[in-house]
N, C-alpha and C. Protein backbone atom coordinates (compact mmCIF):
# COMPACT_ATOMS: atom_id res chain seq x y z
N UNK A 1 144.25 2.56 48.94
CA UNK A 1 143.18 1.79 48.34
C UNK A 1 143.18 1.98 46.83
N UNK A 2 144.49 1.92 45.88
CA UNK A 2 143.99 1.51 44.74
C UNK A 2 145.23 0.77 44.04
N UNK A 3 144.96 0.80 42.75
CA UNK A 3 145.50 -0.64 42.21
C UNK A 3 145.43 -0.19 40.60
N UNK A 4 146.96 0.51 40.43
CA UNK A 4 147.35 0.20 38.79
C UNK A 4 146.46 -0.09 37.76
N UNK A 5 146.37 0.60 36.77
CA UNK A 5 145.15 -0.09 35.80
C UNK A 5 145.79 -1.29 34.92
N UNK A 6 147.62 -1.01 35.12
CA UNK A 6 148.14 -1.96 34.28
C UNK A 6 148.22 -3.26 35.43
N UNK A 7 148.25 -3.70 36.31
CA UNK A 7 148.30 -4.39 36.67
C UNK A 7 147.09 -4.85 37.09
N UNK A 8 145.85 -4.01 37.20
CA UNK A 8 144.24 -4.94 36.94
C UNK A 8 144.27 -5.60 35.75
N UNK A 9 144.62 -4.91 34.58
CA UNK A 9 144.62 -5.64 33.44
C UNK A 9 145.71 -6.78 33.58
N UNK A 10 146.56 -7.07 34.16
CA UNK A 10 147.22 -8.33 33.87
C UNK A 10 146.79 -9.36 34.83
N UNK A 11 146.07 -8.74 35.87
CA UNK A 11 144.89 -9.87 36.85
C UNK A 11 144.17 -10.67 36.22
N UNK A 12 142.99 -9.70 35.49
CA UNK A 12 141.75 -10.06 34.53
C UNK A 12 142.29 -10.53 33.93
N UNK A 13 143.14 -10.73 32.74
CA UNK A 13 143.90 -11.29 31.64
C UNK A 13 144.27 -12.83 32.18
N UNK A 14 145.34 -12.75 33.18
CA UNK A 14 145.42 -13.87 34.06
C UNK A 14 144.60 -14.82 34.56
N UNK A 15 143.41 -13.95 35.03
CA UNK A 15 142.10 -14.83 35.71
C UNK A 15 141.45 -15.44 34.12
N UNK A 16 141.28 -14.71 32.82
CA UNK A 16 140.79 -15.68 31.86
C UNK A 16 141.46 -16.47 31.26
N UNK A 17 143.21 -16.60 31.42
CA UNK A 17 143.53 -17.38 30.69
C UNK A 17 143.61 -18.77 31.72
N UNK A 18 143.72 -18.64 33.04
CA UNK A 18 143.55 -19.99 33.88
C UNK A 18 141.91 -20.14 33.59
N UNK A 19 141.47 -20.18 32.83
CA UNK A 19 139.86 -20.74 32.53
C UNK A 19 140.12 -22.09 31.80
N UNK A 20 139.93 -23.42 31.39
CA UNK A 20 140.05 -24.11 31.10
C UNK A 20 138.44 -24.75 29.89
N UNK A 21 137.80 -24.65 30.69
CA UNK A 21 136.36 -24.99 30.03
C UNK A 21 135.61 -23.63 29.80
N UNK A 22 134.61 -24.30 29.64
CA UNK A 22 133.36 -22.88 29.00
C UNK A 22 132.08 -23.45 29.95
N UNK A 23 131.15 -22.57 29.99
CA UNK A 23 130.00 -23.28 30.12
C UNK A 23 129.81 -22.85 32.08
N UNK A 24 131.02 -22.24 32.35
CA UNK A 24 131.31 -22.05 33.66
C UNK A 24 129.91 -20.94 34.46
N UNK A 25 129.36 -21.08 35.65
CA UNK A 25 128.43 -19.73 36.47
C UNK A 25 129.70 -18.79 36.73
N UNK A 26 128.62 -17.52 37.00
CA UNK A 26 129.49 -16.57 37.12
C UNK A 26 130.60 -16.74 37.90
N UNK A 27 130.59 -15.33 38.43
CA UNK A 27 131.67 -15.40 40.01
C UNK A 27 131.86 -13.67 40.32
N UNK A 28 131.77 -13.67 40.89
CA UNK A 28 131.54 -12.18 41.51
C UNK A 28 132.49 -12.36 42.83
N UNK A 29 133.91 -11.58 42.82
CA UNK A 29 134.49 -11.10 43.72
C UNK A 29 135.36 -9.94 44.04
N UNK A 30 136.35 -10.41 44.85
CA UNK A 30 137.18 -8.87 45.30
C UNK A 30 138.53 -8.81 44.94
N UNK A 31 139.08 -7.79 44.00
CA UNK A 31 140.29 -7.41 43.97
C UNK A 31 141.07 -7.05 45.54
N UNK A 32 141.99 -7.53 45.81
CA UNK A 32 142.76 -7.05 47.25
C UNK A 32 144.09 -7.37 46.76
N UNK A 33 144.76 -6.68 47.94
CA UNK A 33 146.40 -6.64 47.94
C UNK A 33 146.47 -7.46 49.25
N UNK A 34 147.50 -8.57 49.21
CA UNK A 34 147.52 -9.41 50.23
C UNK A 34 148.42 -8.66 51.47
N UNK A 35 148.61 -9.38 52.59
CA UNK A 35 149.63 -8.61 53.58
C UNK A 35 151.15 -8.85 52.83
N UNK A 36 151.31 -9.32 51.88
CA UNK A 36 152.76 -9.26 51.70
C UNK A 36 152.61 -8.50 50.58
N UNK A 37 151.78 -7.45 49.96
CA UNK A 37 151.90 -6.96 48.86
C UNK A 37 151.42 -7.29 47.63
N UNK A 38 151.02 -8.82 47.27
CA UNK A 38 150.67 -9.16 46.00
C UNK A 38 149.58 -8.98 45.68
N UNK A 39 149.04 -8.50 44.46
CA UNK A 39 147.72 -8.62 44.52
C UNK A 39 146.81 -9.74 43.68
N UNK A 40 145.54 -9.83 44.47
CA UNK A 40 144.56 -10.95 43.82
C UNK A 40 143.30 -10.40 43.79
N UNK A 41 143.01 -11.82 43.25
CA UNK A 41 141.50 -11.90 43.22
C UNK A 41 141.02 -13.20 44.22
N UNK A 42 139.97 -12.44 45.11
CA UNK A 42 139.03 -13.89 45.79
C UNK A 42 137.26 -13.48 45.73
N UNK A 43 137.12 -14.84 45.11
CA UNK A 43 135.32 -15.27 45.22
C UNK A 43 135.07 -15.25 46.38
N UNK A 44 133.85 -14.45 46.01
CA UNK A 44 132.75 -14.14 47.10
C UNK A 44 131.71 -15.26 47.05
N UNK A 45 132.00 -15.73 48.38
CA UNK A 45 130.84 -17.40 48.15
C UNK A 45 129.54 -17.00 48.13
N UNK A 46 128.70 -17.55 47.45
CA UNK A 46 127.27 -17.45 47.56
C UNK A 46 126.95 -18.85 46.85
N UNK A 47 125.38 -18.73 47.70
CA UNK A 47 124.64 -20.31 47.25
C UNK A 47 124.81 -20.29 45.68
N UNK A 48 125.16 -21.25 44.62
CA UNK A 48 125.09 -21.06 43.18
C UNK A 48 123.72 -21.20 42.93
N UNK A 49 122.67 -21.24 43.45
CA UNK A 49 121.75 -20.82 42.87
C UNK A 49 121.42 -19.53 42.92
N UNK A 50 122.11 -18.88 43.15
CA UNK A 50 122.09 -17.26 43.14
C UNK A 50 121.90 -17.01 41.19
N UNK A 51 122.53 -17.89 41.03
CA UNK A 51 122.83 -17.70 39.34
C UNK A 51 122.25 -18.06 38.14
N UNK A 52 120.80 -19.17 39.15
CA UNK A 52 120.16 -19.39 38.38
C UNK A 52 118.93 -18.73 37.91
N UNK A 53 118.87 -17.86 38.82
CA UNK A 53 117.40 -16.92 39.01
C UNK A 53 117.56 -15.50 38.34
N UNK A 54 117.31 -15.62 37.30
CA UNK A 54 116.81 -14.20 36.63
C UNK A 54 118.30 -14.19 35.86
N UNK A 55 118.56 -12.97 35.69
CA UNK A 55 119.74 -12.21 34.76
C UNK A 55 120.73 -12.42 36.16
N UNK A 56 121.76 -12.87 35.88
CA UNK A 56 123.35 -12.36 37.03
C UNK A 56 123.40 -11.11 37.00
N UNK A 57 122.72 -10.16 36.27
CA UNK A 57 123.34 -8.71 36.64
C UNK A 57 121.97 -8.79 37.91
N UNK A 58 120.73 -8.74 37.50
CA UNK A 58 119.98 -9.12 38.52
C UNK A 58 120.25 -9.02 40.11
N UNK A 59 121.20 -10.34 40.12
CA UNK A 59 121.75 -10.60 41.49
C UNK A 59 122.81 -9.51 41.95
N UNK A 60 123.69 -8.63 41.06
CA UNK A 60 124.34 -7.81 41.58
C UNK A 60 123.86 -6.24 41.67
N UNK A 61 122.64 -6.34 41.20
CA UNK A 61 121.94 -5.42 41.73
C UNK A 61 121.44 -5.42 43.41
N UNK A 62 120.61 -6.57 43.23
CA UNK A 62 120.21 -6.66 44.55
C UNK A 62 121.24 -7.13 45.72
N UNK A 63 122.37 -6.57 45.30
CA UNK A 63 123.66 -7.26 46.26
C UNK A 63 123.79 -5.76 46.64
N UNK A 64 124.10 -5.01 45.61
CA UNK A 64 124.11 -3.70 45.92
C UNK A 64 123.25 -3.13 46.43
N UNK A 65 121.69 -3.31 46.50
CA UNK A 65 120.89 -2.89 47.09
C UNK A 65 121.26 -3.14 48.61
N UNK A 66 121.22 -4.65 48.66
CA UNK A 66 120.71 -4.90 50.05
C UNK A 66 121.85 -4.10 51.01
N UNK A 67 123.53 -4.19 50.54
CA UNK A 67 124.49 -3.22 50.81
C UNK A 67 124.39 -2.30 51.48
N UNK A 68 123.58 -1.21 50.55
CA UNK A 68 123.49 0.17 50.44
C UNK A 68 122.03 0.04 51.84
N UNK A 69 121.54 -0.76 51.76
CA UNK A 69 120.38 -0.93 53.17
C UNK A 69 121.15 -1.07 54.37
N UNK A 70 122.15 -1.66 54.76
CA UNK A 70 123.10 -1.91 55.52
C UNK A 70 123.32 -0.44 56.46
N UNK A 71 123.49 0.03 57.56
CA UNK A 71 124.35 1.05 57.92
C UNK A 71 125.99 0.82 57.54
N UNK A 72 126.88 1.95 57.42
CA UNK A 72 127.50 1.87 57.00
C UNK A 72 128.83 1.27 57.99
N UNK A 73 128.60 1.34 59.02
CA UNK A 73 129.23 0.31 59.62
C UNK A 73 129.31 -0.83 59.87
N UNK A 74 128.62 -1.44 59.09
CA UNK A 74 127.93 -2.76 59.17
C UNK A 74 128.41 -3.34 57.52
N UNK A 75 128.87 -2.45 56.47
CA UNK A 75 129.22 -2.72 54.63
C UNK A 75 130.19 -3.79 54.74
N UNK A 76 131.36 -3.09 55.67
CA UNK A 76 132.67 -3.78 55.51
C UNK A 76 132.82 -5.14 55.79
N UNK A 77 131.70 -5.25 56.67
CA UNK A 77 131.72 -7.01 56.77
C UNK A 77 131.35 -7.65 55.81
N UNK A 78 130.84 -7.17 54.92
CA UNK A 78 130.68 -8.22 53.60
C UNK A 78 131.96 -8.57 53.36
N UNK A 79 133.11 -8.18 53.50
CA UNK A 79 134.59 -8.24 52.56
C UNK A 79 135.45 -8.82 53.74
N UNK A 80 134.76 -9.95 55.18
CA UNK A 80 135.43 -10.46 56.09
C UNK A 80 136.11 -11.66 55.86
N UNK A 81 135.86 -11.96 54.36
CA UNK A 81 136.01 -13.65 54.17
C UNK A 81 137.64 -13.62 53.64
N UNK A 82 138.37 -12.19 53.43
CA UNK A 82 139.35 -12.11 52.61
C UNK A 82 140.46 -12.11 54.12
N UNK A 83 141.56 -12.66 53.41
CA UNK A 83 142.82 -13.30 54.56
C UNK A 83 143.04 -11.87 55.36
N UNK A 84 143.63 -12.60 56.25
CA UNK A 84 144.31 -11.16 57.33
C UNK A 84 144.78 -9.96 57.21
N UNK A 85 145.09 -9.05 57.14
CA UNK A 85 146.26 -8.05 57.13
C UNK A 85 145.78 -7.82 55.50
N UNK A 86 145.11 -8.31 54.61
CA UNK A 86 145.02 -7.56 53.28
C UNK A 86 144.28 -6.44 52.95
N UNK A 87 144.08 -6.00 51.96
CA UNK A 87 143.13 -4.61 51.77
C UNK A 87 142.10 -4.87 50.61
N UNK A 88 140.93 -4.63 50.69
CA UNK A 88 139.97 -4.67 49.29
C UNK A 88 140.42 -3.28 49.23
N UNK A 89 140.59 -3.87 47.38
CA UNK A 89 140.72 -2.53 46.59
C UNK A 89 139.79 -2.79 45.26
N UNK A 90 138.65 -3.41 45.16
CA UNK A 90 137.80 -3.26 44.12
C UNK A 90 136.81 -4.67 43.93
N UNK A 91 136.00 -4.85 43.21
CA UNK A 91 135.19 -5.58 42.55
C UNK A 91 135.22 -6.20 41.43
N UNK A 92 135.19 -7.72 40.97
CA UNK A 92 135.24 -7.67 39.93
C UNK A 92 133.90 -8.74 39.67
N UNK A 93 133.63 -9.46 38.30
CA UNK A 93 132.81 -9.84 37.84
C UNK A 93 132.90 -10.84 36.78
N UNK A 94 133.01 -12.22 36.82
CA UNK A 94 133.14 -12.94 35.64
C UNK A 94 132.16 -13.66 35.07
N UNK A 95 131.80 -13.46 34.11
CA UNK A 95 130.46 -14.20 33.43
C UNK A 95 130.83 -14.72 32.00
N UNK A 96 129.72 -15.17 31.15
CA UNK A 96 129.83 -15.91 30.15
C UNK A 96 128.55 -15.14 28.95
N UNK A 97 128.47 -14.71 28.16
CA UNK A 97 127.63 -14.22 27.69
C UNK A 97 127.61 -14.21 26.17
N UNK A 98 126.86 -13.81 24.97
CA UNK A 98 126.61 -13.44 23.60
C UNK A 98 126.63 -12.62 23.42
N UNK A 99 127.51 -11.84 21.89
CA UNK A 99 127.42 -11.00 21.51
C UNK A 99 126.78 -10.76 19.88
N UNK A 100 125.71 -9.91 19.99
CA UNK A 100 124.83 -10.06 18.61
C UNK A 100 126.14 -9.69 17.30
N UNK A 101 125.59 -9.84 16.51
CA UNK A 101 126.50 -9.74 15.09
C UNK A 101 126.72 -8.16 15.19
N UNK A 102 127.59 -7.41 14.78
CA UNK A 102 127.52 -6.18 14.45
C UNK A 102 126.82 -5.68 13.84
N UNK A 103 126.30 -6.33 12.52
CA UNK A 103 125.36 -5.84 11.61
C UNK A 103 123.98 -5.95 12.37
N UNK A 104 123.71 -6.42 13.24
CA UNK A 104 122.50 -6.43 14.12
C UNK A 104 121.87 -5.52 15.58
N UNK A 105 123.48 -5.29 16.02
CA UNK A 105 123.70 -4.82 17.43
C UNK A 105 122.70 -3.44 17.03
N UNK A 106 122.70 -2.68 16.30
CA UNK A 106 121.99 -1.05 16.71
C UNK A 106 120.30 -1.57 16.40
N UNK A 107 120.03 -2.35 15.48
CA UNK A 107 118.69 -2.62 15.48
C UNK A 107 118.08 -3.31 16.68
N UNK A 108 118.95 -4.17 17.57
CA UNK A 108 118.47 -5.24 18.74
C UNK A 108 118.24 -4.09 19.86
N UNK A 109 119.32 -2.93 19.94
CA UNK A 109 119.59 -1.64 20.96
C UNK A 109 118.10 -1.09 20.61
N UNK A 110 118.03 -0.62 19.32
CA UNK A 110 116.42 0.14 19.11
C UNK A 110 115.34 0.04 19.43
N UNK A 111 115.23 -1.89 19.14
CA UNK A 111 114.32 -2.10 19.75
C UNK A 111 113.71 -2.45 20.96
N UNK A 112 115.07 -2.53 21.69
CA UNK A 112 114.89 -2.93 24.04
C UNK A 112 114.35 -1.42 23.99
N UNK A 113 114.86 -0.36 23.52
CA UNK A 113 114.77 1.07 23.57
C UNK A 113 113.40 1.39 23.70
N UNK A 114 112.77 0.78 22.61
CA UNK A 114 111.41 0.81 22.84
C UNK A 114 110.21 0.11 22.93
N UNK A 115 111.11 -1.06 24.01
CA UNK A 115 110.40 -2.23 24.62
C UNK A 115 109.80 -3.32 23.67
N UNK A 116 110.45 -3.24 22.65
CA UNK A 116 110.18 -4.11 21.73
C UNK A 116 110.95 -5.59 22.07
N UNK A 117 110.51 -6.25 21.61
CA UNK A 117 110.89 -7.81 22.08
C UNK A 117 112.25 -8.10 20.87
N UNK A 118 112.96 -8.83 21.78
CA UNK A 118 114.22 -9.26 20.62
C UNK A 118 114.26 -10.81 20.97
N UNK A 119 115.25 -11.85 19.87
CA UNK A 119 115.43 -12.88 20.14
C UNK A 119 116.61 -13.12 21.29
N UNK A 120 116.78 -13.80 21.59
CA UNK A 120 118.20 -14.62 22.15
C UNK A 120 119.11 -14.45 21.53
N UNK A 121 120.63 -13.40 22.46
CA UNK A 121 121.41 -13.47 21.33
C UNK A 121 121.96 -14.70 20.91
N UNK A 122 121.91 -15.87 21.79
CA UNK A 122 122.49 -17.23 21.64
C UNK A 122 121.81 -17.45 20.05
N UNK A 123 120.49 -17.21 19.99
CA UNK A 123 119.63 -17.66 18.97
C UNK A 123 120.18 -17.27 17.44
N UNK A 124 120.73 -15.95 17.63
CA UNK A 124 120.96 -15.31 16.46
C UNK A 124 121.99 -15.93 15.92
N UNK A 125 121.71 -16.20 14.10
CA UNK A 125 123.04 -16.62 13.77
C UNK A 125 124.25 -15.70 13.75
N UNK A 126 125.46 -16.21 13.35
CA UNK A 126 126.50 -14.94 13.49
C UNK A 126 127.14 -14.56 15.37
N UNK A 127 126.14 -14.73 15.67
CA UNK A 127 126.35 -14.42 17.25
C UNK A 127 127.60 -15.44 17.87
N UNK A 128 128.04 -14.36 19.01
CA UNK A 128 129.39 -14.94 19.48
C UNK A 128 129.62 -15.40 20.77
N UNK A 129 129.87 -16.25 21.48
CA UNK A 129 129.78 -16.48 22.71
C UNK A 129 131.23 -16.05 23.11
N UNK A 130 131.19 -15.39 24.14
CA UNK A 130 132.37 -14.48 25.31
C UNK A 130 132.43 -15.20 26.68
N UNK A 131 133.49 -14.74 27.08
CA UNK A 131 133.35 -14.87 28.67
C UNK A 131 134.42 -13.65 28.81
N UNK A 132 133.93 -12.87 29.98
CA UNK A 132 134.35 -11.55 30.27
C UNK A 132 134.43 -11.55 31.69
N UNK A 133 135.27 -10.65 32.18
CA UNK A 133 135.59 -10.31 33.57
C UNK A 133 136.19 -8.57 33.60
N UNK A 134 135.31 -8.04 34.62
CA UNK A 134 135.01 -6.62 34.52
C UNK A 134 135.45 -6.32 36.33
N UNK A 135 135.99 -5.22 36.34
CA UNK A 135 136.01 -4.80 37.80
C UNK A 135 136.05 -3.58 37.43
N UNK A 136 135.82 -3.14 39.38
CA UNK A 136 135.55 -1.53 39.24
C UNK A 136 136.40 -1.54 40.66
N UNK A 137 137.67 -0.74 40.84
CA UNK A 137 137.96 -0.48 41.64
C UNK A 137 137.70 0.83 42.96
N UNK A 138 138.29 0.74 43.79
CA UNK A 138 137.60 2.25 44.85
C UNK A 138 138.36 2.99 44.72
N UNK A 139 138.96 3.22 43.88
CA UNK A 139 139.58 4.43 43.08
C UNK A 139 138.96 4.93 41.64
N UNK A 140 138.04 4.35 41.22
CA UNK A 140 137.56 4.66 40.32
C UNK A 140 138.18 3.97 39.03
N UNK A 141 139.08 3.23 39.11
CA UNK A 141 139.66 2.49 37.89
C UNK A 141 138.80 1.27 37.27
N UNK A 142 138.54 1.45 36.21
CA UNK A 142 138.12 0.21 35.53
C UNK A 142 138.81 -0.48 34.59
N UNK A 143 138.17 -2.01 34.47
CA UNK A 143 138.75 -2.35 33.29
C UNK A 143 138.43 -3.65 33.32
N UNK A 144 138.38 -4.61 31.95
CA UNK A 144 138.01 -5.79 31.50
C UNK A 144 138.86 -6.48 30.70
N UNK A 145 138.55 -7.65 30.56
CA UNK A 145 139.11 -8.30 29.48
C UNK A 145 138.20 -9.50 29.10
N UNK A 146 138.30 -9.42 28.19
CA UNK A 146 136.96 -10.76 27.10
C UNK A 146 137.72 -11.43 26.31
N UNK A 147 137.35 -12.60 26.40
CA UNK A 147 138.03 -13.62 25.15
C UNK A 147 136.70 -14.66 24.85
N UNK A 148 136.84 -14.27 23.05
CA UNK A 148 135.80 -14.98 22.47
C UNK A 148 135.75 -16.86 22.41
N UNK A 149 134.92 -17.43 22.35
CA UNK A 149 135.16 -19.20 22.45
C UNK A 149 135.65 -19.31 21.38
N UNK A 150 135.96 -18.40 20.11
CA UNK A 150 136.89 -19.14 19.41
C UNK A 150 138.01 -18.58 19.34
N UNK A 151 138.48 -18.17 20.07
CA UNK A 151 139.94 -17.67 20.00
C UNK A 151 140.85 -18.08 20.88
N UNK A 152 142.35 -18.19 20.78
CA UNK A 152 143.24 -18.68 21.49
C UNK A 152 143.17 -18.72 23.19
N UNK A 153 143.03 -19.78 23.68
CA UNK A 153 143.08 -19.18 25.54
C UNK A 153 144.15 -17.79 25.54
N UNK A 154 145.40 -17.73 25.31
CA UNK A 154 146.20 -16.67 25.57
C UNK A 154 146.15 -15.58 24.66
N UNK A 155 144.79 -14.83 24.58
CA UNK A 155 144.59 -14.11 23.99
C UNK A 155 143.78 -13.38 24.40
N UNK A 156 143.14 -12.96 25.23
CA UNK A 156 141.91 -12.38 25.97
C UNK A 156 142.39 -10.95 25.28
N UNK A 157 140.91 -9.94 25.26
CA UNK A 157 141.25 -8.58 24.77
C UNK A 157 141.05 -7.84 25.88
N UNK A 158 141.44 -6.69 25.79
CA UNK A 158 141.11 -5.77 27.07
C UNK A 158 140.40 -4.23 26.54
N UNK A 159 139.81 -4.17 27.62
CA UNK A 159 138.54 -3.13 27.34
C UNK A 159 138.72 -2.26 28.63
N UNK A 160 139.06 -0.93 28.53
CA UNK A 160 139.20 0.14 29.89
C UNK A 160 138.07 0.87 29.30
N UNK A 161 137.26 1.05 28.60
CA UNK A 161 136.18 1.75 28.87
C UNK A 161 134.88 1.17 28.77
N UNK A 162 134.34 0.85 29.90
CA UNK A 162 133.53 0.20 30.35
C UNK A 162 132.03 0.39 30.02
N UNK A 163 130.89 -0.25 30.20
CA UNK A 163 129.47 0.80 30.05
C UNK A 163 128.46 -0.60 29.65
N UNK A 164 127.36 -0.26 30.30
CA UNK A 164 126.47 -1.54 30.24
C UNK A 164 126.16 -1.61 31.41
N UNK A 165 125.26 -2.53 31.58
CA UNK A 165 124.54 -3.28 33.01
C UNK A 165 125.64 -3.70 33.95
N UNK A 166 126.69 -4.41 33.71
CA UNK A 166 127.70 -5.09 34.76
C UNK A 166 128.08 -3.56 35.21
N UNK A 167 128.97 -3.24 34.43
CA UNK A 167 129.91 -2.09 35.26
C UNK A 167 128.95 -0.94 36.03
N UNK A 168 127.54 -0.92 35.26
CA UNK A 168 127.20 -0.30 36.65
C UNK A 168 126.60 -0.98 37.56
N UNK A 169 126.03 -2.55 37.76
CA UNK A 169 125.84 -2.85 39.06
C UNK A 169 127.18 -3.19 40.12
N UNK A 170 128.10 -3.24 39.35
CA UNK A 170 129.82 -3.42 39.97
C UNK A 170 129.96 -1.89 40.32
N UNK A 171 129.78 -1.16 40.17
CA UNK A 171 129.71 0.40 40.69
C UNK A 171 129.13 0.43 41.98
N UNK A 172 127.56 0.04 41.71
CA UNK A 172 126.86 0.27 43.03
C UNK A 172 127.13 -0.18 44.37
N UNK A 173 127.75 -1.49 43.59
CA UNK A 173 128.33 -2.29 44.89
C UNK A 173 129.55 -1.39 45.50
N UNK A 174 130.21 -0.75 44.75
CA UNK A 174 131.64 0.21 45.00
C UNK A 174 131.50 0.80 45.92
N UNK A 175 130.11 1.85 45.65
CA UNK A 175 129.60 2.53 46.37
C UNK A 175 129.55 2.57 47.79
N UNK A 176 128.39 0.98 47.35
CA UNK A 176 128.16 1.25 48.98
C UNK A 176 128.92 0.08 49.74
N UNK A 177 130.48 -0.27 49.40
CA UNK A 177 131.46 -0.53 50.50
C UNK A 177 132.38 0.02 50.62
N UNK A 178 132.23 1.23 49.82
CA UNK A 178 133.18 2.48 49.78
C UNK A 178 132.37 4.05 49.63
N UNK A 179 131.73 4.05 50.87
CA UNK A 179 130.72 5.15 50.62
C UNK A 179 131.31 7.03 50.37
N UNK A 180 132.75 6.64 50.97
CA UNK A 180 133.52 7.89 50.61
C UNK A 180 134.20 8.35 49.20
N UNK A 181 134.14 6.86 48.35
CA UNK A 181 134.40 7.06 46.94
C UNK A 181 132.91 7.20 46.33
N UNK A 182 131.79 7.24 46.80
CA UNK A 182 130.44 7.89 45.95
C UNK A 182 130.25 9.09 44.86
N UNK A 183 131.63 9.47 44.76
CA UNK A 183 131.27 10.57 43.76
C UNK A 183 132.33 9.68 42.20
N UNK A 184 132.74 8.65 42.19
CA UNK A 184 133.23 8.11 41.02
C UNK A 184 132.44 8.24 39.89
């Protein structure tokens, strides 16, 4: 059950450069190795209005919740939709999001810190629109890759150290369909 960090990174990399448009809902699915060895990625179907309600990390919280409510013989069927003979070996996560200006980012942090109200990072000038894809494997491997809307499709960056809201509701989910990797 695990999976190269160099070859997650050339998944993620892969999965953003077949992106074509912007403007795309998330997608939340599973890293696996097929029965002949290759490995992928497959979406986990859910109603798309899953995506319209609240924050998407939101929804992968309460994915992980409801999970972790599950007995544990009962987890693995979430991951029944993936072909025959393959193996889940992780989680991943693709979304679309803003990133505040640098010169802004520690003042916007200060003030969620202490429940102070901030704007939209969309709102802010300077601000950058991303689309990112994050997984967490059941080995404990992470890793991402982001490419900004103005930069080349074949250019996505990659990020192995992870931290924020996604990678830990992509954790929880780890967790609890891999309750023997709980100490990651």
């Amino acid at each position: 059950m695990s999976i190269a960090k160099e070859e997650l990174s050339r998944l993620l990399k892969a999965a953003l450069m077949r992106r074509e448009t912007w403007d795309e809902l998330p997608e939340l699915g599973v890293v696996y190795r097929s029965a002949t060895g290759v490995h992928r990625l497959a979406p986990w179907e859910f109603d798309r209005k899953v995506w319209g309600v609240g924050h998407p990390v939101q929804f992968l919280g309460y994915l992980a919740d409801r999970l972790l409510g599950e007995p544990e013989s009962h987890r693995g069927e979430a991951l029944g939709f993936l072909p025959a003979g393959s193996e889940a070996l992780g989680i991943y996560f693709r979304y679309e999001a803003y990133a505040a200006p640098e010169d802004q980012a520690d003042e916007l942090r200060r003030r969620r810190l202490v429940g102070g109200s901030t704007p939209l990072l969309k709102d802010l000038a300077g601000s950058r629109e991303f689309r990112s894809i994050q997984a967490v494997a059941f080995d404990g491997t992470e890793c991402a890759a982001t490419q900004y809307r103005e930069e080349p499709l074949a250019a996505p960056s990659e990020y192995s150290v992870l931290d924020g809201p996604v990678p830990d509701a992509l954790l929880s989910i780890v967790t609890a369909l891999a309750p023997d990797r709980a100490d990651l």
